[in-house]
N, C-alpha and C. Protein backbone atom coordinates (compact mmCIF):
# COMPACT_ATOMS: atom_id res chain seq x y z
N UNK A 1 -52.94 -61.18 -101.23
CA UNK A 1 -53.23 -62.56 -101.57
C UNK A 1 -53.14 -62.70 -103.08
N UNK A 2 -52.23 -63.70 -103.68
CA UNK A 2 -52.18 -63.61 -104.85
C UNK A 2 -51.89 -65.36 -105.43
N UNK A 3 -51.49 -65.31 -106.36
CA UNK A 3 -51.73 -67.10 -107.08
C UNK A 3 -49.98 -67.71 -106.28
N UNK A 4 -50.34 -68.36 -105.49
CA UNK A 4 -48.86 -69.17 -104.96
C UNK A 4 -48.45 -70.54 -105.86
N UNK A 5 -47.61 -70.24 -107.05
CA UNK A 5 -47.01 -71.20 -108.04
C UNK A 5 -46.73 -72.27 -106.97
N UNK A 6 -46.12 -71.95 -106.06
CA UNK A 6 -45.41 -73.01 -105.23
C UNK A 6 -46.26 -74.13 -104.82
N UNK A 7 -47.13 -73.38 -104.04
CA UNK A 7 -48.42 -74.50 -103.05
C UNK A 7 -48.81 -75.21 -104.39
N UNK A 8 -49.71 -74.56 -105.51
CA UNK A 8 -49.67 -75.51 -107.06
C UNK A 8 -49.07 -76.86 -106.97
N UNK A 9 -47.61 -76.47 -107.22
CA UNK A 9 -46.60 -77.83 -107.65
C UNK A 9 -46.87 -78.31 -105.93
N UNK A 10 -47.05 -78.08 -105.23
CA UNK A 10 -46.86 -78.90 -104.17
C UNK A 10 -48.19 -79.88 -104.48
N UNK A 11 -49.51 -79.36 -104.82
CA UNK A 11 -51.25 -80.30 -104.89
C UNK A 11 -50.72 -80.91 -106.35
N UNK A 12 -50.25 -80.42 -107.34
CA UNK A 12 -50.44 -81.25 -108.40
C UNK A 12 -49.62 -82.80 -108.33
N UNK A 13 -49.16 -83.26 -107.51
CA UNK A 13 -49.23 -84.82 -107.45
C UNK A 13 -50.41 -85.65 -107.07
N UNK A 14 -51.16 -84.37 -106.60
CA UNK A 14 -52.52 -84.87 -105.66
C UNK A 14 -53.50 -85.21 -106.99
N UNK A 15 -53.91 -83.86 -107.42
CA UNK A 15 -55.10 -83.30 -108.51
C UNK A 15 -54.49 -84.61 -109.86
N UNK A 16 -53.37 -85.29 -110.20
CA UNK A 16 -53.26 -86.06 -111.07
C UNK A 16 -53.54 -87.04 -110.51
N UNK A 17 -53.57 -87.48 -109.27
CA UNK A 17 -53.80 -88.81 -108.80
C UNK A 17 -55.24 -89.06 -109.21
N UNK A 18 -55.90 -88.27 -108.86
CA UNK A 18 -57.46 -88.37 -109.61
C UNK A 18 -57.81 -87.57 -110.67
N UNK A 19 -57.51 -87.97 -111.74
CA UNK A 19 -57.58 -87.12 -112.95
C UNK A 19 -58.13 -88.55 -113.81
N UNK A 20 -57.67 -89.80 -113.37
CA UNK A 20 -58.08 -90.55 -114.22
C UNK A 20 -59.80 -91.33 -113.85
N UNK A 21 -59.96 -90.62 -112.74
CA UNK A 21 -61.48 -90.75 -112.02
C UNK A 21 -62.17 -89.31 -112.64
N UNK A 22 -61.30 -88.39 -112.61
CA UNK A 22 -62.38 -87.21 -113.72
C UNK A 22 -62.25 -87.70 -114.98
N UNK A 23 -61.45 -88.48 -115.56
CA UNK A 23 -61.86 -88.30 -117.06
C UNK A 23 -62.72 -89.17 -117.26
N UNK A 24 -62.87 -90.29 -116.42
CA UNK A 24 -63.78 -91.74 -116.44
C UNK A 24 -65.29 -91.53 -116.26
N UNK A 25 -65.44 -89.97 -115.66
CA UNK A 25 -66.62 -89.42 -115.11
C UNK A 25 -67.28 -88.74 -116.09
N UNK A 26 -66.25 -88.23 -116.89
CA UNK A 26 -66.42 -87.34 -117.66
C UNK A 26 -66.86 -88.16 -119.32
N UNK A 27 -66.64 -89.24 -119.50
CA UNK A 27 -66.60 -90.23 -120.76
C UNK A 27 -67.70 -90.74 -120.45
N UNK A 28 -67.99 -91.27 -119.22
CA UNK A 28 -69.10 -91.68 -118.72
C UNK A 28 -70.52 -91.08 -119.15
N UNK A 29 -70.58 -89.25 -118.47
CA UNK A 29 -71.64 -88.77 -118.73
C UNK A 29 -71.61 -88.05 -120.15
N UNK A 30 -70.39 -88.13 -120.86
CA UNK A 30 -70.69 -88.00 -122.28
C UNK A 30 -71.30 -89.32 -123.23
N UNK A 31 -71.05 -90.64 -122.56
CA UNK A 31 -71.81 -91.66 -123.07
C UNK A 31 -73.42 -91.24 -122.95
N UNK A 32 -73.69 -91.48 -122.03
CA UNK A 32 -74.90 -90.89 -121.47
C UNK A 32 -75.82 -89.83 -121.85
N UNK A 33 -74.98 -88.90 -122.14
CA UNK A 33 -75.58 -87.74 -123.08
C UNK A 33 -75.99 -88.24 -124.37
N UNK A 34 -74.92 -88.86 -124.94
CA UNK A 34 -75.29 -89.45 -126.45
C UNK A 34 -75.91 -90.20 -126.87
N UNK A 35 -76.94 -91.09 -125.67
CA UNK A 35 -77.46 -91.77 -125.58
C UNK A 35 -79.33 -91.10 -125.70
N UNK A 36 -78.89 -90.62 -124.83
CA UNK A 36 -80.34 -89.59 -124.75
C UNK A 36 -80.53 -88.83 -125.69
N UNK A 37 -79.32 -88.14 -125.90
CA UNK A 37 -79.38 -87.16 -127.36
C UNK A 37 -80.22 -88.10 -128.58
N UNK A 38 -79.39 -88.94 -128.90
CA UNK A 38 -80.07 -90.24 -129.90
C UNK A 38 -81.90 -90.22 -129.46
N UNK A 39 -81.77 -90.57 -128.35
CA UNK A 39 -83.38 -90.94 -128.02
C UNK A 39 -83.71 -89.98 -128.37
N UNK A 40 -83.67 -88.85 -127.77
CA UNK A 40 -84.62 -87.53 -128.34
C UNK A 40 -84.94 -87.41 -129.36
N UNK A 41 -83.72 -87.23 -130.02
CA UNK A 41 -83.59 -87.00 -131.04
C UNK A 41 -84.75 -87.75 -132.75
N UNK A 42 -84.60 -89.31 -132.05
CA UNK A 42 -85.50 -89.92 -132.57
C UNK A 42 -87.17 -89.54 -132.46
N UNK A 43 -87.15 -89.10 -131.42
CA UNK A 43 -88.90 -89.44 -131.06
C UNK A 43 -89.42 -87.81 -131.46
N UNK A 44 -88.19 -86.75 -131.26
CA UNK A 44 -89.08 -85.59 -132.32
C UNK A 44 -88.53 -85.97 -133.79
N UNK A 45 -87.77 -86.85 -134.39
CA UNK A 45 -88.06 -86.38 -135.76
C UNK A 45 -89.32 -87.54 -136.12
N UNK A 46 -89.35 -88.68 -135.52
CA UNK A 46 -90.43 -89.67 -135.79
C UNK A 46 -91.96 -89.00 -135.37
N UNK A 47 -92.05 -88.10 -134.31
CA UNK A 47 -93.35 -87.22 -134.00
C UNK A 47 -94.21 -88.14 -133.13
N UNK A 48 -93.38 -89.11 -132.51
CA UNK A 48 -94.53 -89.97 -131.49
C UNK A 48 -94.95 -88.79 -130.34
N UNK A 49 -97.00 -89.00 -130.46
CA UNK A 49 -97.69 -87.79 -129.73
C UNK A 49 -97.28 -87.29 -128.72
N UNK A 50 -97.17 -88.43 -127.14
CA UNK A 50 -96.78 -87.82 -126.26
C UNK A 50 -95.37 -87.56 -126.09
N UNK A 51 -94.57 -88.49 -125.97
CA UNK A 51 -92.95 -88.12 -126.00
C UNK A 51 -92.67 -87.32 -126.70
N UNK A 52 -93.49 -86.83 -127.80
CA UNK A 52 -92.78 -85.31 -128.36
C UNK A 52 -93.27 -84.57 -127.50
N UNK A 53 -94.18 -84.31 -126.87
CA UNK A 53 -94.23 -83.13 -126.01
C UNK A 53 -93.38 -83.09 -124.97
N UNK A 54 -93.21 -84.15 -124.89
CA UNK A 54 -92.37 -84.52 -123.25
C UNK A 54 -90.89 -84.11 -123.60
N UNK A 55 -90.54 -84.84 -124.79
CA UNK A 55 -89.26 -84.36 -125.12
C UNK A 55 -88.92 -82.79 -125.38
N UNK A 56 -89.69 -82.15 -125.72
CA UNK A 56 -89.92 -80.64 -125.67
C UNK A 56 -90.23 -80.12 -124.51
N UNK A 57 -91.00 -80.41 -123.90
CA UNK A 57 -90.67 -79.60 -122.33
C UNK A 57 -89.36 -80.26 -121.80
N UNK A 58 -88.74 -81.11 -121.56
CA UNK A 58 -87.26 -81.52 -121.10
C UNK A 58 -86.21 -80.84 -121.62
N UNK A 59 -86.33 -80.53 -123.23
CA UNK A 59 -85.35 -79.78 -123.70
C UNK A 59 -85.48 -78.59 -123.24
N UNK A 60 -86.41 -77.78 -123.36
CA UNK A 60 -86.89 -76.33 -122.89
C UNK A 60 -86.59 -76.21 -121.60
N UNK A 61 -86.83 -76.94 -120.58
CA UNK A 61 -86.69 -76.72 -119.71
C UNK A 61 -85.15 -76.83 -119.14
N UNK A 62 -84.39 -77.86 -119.62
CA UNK A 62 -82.64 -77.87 -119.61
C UNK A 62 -81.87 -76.94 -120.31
N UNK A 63 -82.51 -76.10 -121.35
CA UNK A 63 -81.60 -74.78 -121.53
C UNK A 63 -81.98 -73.65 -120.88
N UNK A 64 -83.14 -73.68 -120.37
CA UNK A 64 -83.60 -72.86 -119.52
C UNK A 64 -82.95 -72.88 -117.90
N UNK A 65 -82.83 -73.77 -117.37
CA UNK A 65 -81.98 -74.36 -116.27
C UNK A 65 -80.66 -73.75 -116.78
N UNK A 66 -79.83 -73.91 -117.97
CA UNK A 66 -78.59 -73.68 -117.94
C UNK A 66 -78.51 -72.17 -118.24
N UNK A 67 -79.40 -71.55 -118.75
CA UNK A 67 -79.34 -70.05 -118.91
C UNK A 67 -79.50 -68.87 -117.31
N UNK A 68 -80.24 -69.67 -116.78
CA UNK A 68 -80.37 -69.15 -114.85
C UNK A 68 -79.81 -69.42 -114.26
N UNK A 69 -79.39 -70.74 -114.26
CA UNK A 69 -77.78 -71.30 -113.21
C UNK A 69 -76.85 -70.33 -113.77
N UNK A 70 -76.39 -70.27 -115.15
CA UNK A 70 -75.42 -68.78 -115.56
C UNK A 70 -75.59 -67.79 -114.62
N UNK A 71 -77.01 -66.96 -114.97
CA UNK A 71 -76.82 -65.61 -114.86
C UNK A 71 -76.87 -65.61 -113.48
N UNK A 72 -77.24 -66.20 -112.56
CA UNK A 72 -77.43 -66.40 -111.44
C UNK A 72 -76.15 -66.66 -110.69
N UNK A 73 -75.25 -67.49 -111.06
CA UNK A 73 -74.16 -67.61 -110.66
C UNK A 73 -72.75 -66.50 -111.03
N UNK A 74 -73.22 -66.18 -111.86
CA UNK A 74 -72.63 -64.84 -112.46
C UNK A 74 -73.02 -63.65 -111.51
N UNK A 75 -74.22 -63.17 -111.52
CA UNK A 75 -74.45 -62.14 -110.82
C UNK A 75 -74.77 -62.23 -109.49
N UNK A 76 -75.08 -63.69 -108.62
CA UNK A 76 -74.82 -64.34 -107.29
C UNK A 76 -73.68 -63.63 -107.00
N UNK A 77 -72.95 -64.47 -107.67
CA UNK A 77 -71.44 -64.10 -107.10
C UNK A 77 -70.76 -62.62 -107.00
N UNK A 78 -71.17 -61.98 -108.13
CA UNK A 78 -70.71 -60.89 -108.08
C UNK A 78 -71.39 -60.03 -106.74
N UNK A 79 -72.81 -60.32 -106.69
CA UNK A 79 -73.31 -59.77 -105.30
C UNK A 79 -72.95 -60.11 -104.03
N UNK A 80 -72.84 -61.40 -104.04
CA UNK A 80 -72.10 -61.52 -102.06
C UNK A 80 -70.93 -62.00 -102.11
N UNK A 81 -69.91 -61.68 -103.14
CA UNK A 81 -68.69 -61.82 -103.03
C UNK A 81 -67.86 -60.50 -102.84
N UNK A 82 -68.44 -59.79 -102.82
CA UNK A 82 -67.95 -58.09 -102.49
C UNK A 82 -67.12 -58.09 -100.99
N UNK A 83 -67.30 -58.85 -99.85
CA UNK A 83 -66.72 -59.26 -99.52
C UNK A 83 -64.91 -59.86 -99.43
N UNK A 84 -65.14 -60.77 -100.54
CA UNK A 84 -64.51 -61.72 -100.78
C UNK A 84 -62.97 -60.88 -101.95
N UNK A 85 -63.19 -59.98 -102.28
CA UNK A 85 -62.30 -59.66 -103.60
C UNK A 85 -61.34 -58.88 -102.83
N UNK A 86 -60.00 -59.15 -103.52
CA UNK A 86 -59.31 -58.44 -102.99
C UNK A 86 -58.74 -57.81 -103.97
């Protein structure tokens, strides 16, 4: 089993047909990000009491989320995909 160039060019009329629904998705939740980023951003450098804490456990807790979804999916996979490799 190996990479079939062919089947490729056969889906890529497909995968471009919606490419302009991923990038719209994708602009979207980068609006969105920058939006929040801003907010945060404001309320720890301004030091309002509770939303700074709040905003600090949210941050802490979303790089923390993205550091375990990693290793987890990293070493998930490598564990019950043993199976799967050819």
């Amino acid at each position: 089993m190996g990479f079939d160039f062919n089947y490729m060019l056969e889906l890529l009329p497909i995968l471009l047909k919606y490419l302009g629904t991923t990038m719209e998705m994708a602009i979207w939740c980068l609006f969105f990000a920058l939006i929040l980023s801003v907010i945060l951003a404001n309320i720890r450098v301004f030091k309002i009491p509770v939303l700074d804490q709040l905003s600090q456990l949210y941050i802490s807790f979303s790089v923390a989320h993205h550091c375990w979804s990693t290793i987890l999916l990293y070493y998930g996979l490598l564990r019950y995909s043993r199976g799967w490799l050819v």
